[in-house]
Protein backbone atom coordinates (compact mmCIF):
# COMPACT_ATOMS: atom_id res chain seq x y z
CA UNK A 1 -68.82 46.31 -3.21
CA UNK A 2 -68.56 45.21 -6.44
CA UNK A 3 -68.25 41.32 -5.39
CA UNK A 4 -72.12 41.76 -4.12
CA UNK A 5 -73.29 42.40 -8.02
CA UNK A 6 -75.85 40.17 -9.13
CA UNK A 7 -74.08 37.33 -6.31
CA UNK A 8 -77.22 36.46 -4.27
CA UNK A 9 -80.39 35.23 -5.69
CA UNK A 10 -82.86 37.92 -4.89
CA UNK A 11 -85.64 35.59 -3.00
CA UNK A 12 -82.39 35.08 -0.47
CA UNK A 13 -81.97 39.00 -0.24
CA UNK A 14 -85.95 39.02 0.48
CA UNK A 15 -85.63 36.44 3.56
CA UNK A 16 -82.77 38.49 4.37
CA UNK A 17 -84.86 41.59 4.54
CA UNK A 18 -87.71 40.08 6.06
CA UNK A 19 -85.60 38.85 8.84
CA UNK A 20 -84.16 42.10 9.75
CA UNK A 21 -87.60 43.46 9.96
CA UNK A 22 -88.60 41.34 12.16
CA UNK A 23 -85.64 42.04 14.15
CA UNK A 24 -86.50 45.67 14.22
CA UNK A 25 -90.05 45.21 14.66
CA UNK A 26 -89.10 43.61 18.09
CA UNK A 27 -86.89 46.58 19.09
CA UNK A 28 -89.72 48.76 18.21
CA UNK A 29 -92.92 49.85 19.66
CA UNK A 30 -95.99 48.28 17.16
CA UNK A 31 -98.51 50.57 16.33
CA UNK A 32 -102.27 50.08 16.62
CA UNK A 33 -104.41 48.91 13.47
CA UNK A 34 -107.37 47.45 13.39
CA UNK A 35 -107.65 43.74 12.61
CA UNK A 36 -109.96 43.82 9.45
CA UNK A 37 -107.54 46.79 8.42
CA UNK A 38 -104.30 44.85 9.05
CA UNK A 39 -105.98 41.16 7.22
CA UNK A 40 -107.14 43.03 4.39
CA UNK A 41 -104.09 45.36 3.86
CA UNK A 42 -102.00 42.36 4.31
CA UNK A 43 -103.81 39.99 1.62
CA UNK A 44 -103.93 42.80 -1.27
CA UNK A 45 -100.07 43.66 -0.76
CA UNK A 46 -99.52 39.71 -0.50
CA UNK A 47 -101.63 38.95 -3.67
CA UNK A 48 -100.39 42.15 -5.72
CA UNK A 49 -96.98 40.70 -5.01
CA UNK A 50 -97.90 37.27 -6.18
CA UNK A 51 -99.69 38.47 -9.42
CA UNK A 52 -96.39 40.96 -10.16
CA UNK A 53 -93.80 37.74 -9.73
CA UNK A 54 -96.08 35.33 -11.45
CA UNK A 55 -96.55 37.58 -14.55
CA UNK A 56 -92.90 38.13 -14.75
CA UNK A 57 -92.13 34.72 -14.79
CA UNK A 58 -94.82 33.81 -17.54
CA UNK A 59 -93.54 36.52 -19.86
CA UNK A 60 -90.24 35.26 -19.36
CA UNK A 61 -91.47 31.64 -20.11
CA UNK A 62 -93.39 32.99 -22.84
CA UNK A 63 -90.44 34.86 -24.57
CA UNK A 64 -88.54 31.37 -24.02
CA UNK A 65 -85.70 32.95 -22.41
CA UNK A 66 -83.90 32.63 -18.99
CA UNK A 67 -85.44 33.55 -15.63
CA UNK A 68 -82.26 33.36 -14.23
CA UNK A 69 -81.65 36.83 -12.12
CA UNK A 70 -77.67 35.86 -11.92
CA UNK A 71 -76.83 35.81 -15.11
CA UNK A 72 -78.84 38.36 -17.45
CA UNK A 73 -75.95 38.16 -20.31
CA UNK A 74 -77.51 34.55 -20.83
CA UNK A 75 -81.14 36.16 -22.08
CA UNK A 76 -82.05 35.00 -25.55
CA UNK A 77 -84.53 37.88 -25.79
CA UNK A 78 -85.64 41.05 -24.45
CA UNK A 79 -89.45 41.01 -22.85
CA UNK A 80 -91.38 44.05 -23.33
CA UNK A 81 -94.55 42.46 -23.37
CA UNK A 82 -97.46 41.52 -20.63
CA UNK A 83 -96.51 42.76 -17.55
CA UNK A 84 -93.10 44.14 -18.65
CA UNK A 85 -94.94 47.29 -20.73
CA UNK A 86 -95.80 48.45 -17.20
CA UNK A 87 -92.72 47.33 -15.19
CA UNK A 88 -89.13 46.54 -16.02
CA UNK A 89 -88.32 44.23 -12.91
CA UNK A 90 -91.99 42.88 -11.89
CA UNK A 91 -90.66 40.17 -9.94
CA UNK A 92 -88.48 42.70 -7.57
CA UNK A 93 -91.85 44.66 -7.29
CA UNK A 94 -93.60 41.15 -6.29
CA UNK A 95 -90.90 40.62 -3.42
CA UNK A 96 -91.18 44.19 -2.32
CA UNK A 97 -94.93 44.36 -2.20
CA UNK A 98 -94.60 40.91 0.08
CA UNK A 99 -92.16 42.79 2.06
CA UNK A 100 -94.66 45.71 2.67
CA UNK A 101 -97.39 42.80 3.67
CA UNK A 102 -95.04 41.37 6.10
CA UNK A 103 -94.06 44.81 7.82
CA UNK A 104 -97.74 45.29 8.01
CA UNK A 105 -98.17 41.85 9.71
CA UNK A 106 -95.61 42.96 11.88
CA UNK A 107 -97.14 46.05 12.35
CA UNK A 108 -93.94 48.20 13.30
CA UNK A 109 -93.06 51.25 11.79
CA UNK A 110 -89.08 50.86 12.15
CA UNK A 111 -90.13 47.38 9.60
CA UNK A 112 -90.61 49.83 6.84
CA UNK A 113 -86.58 50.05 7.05
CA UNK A 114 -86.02 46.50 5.65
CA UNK A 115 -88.79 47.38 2.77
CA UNK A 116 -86.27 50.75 1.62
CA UNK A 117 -83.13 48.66 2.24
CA UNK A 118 -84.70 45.95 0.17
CA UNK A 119 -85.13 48.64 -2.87
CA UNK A 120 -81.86 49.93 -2.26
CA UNK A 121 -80.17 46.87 -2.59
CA UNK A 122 -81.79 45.20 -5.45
CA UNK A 123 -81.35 48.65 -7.42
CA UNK A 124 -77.65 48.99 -6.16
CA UNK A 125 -76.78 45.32 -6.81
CA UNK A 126 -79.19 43.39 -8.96
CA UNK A 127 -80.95 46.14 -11.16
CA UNK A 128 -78.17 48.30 -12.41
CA UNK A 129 -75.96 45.59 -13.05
CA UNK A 130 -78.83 43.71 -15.16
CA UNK A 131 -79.37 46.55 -17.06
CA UNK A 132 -75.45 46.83 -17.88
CA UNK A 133 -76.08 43.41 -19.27
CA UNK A 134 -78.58 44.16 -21.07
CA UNK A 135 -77.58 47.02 -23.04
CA UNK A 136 -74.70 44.93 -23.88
CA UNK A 137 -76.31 42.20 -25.08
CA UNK A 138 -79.65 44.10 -27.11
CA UNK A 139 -78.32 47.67 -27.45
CA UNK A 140 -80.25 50.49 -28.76
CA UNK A 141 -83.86 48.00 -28.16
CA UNK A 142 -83.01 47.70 -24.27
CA UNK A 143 -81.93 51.87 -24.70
CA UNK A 144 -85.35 52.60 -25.83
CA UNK A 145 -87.41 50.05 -23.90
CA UNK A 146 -85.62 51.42 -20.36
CA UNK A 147 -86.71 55.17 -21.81
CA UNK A 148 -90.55 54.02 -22.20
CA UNK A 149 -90.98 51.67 -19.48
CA UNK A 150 -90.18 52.48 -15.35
CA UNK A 151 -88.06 50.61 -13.41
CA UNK A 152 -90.50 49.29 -10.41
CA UNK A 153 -93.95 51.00 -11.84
């Protein structure tokens, strides 16, 4: 399992996810909400998600260091400003929150699955081995930041 750390870009494991939902969402009886419900639901997840990815990325951009999820060693500096005093992986919250939009497009209740798997996964295979990285490369500072600041919120 090892082999799967920080391998696949984490928009791929996203479309990945968002696949299988729909997958399950056709093997599964969809559950009644009402349109202006579903539309409305479905935009604030979708634009929460946007605003959490876009803010990491500016921080990052900001900070002048890499964005690059497959190779954390490579960061020049550790963010703990703008969005990253609330979150420590913003961007993983952004997919996640457009994976909980999409299972309520979808309007299943089995979708929720690939929204859990989703979290699983990035936390198994992209978040704990980013954080090994990081306490390598910034030590005590990335020590203290991960004590103050949650992983997803």
């Amino acid at each position: 399992m090892d082999k799967l750390k920080n391998r696949i870009p984490p928009p791929i494991i996203m479309l990945i996810s968002a696949a299988v939902m729909w997958g399950l969402s056709q093997a599964s009886i969809n559950i009644e909400i009402s349109y202006s419900i579903s539309i409305f639901s479905l935009f604030t997840l979708a634009l929460m998600g946007v605003f959490f990815c876009i803010a990491g990325v500016v921080s990052f951009k900001l900070a002048k260091t890499t964005t690059n999820p497959l190779k954390p060693e490579a960061a020049s500096s550790l963010v703990v400003s703008g969005i990253y005093k609330y979150s420590r992986n913003p961007m993983y919250l952004g997919f996640a929150l457009f994976l909980l939009a999409w299972s309520v497009y979808l309007a299943s209740i089995l979708s929720i699955v690939g929204v859990v798997a989703f979290v699983l996964y990035m936390i198994q295979f992209q978040i704990k081995p980013e954080e090994a990285a990081l306490k390598k490369v910034f030590g005590y500072e990335f020590e203290q930041y991960q004590s103050k600041v949650r992983r997803w919120l």
